[in-house]
N, C-alpha and C. Protein backbone atom coordinates (compact mmCIF):
# COMPACT_ATOMS: atom_id res chain seq x y z
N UNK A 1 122.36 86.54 98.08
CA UNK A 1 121.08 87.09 97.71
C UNK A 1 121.01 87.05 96.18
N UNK A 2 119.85 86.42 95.58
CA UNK A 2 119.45 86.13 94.32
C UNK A 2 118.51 86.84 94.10
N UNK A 3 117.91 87.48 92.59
CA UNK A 3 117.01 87.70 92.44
C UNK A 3 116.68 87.24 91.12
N UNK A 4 115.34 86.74 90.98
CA UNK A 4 114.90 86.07 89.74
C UNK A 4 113.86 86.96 89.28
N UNK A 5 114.45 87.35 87.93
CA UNK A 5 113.16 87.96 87.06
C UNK A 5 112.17 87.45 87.15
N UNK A 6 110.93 87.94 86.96
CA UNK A 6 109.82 87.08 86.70
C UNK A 6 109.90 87.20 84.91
N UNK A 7 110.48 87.74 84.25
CA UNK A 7 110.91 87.71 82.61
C UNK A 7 111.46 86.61 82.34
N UNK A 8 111.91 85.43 83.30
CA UNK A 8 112.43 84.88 83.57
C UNK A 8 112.00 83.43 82.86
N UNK A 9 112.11 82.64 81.91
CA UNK A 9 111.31 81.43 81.64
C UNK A 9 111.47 80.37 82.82
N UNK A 10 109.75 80.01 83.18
CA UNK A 10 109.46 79.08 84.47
C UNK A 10 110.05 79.45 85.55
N UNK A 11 109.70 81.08 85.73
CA UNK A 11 110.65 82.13 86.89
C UNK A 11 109.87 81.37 88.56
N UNK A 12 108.94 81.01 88.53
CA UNK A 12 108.01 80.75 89.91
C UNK A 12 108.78 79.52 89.66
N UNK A 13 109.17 78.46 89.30
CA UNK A 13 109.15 76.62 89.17
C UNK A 13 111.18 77.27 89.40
N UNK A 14 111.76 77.88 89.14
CA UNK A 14 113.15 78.27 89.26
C UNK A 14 113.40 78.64 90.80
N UNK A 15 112.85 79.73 91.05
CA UNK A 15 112.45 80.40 92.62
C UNK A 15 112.41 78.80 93.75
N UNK A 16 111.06 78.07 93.12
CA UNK A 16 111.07 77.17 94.03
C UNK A 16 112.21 76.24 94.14
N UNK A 17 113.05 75.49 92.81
CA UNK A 17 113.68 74.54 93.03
C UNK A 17 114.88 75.53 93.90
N UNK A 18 115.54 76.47 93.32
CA UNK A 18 116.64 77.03 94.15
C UNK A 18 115.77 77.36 95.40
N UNK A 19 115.04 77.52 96.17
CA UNK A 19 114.99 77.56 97.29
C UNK A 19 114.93 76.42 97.85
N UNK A 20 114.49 75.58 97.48
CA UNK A 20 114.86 74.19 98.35
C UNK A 20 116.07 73.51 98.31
N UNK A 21 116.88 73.91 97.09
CA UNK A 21 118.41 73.61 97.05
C UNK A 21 119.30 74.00 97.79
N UNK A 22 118.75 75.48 98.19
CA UNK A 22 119.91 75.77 98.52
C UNK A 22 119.23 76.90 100.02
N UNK A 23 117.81 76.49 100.15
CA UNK A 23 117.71 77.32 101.67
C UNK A 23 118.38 77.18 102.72
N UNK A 24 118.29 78.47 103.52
CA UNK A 24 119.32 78.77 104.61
C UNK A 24 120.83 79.36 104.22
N UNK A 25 121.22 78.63 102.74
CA UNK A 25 122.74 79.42 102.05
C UNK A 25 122.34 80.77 101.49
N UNK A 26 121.46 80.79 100.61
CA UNK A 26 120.91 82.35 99.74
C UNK A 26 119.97 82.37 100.09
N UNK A 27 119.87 83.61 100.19
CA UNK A 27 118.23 84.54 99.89
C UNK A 27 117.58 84.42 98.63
N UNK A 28 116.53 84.18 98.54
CA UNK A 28 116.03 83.83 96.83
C UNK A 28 114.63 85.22 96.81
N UNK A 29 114.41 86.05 95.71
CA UNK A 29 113.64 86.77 95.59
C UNK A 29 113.13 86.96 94.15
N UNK A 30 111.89 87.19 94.06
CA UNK A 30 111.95 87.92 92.47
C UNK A 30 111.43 89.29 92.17
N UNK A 31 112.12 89.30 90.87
CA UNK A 31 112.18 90.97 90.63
C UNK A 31 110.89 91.13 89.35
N UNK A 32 111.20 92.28 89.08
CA UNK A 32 110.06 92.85 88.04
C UNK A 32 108.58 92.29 88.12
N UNK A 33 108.35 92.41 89.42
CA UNK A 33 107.17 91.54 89.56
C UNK A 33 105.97 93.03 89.62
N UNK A 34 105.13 93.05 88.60
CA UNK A 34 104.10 94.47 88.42
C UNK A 34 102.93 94.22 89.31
N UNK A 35 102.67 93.19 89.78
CA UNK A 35 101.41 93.20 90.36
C UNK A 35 101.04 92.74 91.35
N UNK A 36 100.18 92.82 92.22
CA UNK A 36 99.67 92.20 93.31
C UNK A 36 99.77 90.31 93.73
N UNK A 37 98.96 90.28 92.18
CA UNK A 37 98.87 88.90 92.16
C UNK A 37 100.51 88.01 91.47
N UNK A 38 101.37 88.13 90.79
CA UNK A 38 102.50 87.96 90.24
C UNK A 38 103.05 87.92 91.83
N UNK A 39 103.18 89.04 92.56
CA UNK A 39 103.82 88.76 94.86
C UNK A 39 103.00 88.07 94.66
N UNK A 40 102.25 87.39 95.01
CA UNK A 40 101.72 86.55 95.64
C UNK A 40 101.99 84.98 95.27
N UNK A 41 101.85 84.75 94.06
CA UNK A 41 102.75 83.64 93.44
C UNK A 41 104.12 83.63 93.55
N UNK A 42 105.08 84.42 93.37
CA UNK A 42 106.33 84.22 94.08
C UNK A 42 106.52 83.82 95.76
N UNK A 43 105.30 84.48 96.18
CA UNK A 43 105.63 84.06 97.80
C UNK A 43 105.69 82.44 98.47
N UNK A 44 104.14 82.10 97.29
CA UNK A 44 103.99 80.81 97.54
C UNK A 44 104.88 80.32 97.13
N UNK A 45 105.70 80.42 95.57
CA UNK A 45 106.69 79.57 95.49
C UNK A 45 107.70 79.90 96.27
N UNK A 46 107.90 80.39 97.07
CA UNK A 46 109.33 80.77 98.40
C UNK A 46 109.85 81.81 98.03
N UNK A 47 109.88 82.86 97.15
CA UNK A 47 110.40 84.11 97.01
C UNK A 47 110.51 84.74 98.72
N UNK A 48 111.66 84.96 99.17
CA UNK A 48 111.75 86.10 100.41
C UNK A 48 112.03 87.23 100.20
N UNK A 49 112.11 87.99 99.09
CA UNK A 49 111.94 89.07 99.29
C UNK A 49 111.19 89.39 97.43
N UNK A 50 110.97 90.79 97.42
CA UNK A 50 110.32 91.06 96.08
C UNK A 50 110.74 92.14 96.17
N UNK A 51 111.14 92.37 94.69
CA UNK A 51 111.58 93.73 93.70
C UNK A 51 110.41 94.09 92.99
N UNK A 52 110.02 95.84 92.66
CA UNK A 52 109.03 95.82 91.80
C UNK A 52 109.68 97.42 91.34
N UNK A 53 109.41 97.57 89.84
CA UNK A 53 110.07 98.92 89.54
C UNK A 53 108.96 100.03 89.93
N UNK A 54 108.04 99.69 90.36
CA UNK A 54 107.30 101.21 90.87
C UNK A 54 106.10 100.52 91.97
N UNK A 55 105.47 101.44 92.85
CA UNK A 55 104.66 101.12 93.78
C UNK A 55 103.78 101.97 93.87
N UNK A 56 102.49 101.01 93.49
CA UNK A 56 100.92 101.55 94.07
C UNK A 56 99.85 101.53 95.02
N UNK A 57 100.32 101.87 96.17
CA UNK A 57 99.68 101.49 97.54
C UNK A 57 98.28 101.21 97.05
C-alpha cells in the first residue's frame, strides 16, 4: 500500500503510471487530497483509496 501526496510534483500522471506498473502487486492511493474535485481526479487516474486530513460531509 502506497500513498501519493497530491503535494506531490505530477502526483495524478505518478498515481497513474505506478498503477499500471505495478496493479494487482500494491494498492496505490493519494493523500492530502482537500477537495471534492482533487478525489475525483485521483480516482480517474486509478487512486484506490484516498487520504484527506479532515472531512466535510
Amino acid at each position: 500500500m502506497i500513498e501519493v501526496t497530491m503535494t506531490t510534483p505530477d502526483a495524478l500522471k505518478v498515481i497513474s503510471e505506478a498503477v499500471r506498473k505495478w496493479e494487482g502487486d500494491v494498492l496505490f492511493g493519494a493523500g492530502t487530497v482537500l477537495d471534492p474535485e482533487t478525489a475525483q481526479n485521483d480516482i480517474l487516474a486509478g487512486a484506490q483509496f484516498i487520504v484527506s486530513p479532515t472531512l466535510k460531509p
